[in-house]
C-alpha atoms as a PDB file:
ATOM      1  CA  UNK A   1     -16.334  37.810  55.801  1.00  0.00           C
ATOM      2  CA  UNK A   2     -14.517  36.806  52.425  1.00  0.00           C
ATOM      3  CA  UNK A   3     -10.639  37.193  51.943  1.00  0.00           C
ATOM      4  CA  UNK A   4     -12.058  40.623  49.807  1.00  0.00           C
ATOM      5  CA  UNK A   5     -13.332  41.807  52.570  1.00  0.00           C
ATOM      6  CA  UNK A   6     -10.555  41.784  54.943  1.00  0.00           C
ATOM      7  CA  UNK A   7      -8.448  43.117  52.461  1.00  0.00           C
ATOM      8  CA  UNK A   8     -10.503  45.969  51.373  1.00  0.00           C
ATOM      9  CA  UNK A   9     -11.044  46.562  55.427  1.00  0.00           C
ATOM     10  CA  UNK A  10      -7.301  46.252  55.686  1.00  0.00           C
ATOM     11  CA  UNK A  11      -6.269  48.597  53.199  1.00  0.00           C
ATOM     12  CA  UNK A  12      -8.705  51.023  54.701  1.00  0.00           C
ATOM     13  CA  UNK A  13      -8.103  51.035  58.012  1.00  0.00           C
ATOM     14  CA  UNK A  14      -4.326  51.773  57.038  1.00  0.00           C
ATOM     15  CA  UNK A  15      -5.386  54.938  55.047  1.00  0.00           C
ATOM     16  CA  UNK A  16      -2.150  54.506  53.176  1.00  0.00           C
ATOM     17  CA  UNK A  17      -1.167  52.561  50.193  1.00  0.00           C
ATOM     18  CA  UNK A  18       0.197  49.219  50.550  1.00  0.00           C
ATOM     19  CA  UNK A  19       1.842  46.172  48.768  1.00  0.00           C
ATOM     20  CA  UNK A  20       0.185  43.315  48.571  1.00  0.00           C
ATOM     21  CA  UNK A  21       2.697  41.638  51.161  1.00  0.00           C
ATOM     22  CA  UNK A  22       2.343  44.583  53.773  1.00  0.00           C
ATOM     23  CA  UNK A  23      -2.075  43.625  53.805  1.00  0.00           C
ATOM     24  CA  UNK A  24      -1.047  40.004  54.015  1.00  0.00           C
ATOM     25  CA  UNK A  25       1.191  40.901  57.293  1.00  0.00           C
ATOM     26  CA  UNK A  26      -1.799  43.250  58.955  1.00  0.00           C
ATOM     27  CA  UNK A  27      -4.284  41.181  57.876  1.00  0.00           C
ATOM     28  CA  UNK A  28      -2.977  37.570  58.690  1.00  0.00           C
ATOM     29  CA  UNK A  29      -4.068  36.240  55.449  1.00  0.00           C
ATOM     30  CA  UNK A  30      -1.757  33.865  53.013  1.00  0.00           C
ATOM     31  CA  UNK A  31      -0.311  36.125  50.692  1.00  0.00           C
ATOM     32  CA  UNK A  32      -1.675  33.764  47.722  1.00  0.00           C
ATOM     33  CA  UNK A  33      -4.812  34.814  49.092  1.00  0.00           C
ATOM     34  CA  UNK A  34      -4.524  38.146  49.357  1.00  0.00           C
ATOM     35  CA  UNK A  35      -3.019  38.251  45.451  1.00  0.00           C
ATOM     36  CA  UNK A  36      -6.580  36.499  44.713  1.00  0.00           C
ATOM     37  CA  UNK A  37      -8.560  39.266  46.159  1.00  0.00           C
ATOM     38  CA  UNK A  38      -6.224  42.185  45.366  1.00  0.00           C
ATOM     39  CA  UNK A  39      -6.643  41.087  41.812  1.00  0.00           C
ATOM     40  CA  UNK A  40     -10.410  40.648  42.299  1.00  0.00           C
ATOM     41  CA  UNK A  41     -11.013  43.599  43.874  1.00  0.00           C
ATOM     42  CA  UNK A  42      -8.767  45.754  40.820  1.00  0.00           C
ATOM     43  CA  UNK A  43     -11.201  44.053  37.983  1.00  0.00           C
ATOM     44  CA  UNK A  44     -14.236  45.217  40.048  1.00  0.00           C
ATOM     45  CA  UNK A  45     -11.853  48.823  40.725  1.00  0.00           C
ATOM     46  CA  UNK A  46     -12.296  49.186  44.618  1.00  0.00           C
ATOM     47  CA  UNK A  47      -8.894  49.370  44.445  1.00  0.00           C
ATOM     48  CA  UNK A  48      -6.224  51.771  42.335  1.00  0.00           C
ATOM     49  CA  UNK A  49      -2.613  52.226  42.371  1.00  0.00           C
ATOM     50  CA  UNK A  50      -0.842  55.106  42.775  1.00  0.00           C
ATOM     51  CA  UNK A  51       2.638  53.667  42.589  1.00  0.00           C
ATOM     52  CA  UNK A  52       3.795  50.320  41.055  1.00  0.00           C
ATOM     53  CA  UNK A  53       3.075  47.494  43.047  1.00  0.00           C
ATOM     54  CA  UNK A  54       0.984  49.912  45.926  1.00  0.00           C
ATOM     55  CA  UNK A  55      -2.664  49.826  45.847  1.00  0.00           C
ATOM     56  CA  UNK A  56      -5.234  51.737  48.523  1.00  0.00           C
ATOM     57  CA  UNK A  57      -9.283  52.131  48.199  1.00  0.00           C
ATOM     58  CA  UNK A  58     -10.729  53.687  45.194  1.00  0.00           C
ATOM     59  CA  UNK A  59     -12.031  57.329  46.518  1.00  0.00           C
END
């Protein structure tokens, strides 16, 4: 499982939006990691944000 997985899984499994530092917390990745992925994952839109700097799974 790639560091896009666990946070996709992450943000999920909260069913609330989170900051980028709140996945890297839950998820005990690096949080330069998890700005890699979060950033990955937004190009590909899994992800959206509702509020600045929050993002949860796309619907």
């Amino acid at each position: 499982m790639d560091s896009k997985d666990i946070v996709l899984e992450t943000l999920k499994k909260e069913g609330q939006p989170m900051s980028a530092g709140q996945v890297a917390d839950k998820s005990g990745l690096d949080r330069k990691e998890v700005d890699k992925a979060m950033k990955s994952l937004k190009d590909e839109e899994l992800i959206v944000s509702p509020k600045r700097c929050y993002w949860e799974p796309k619907a």
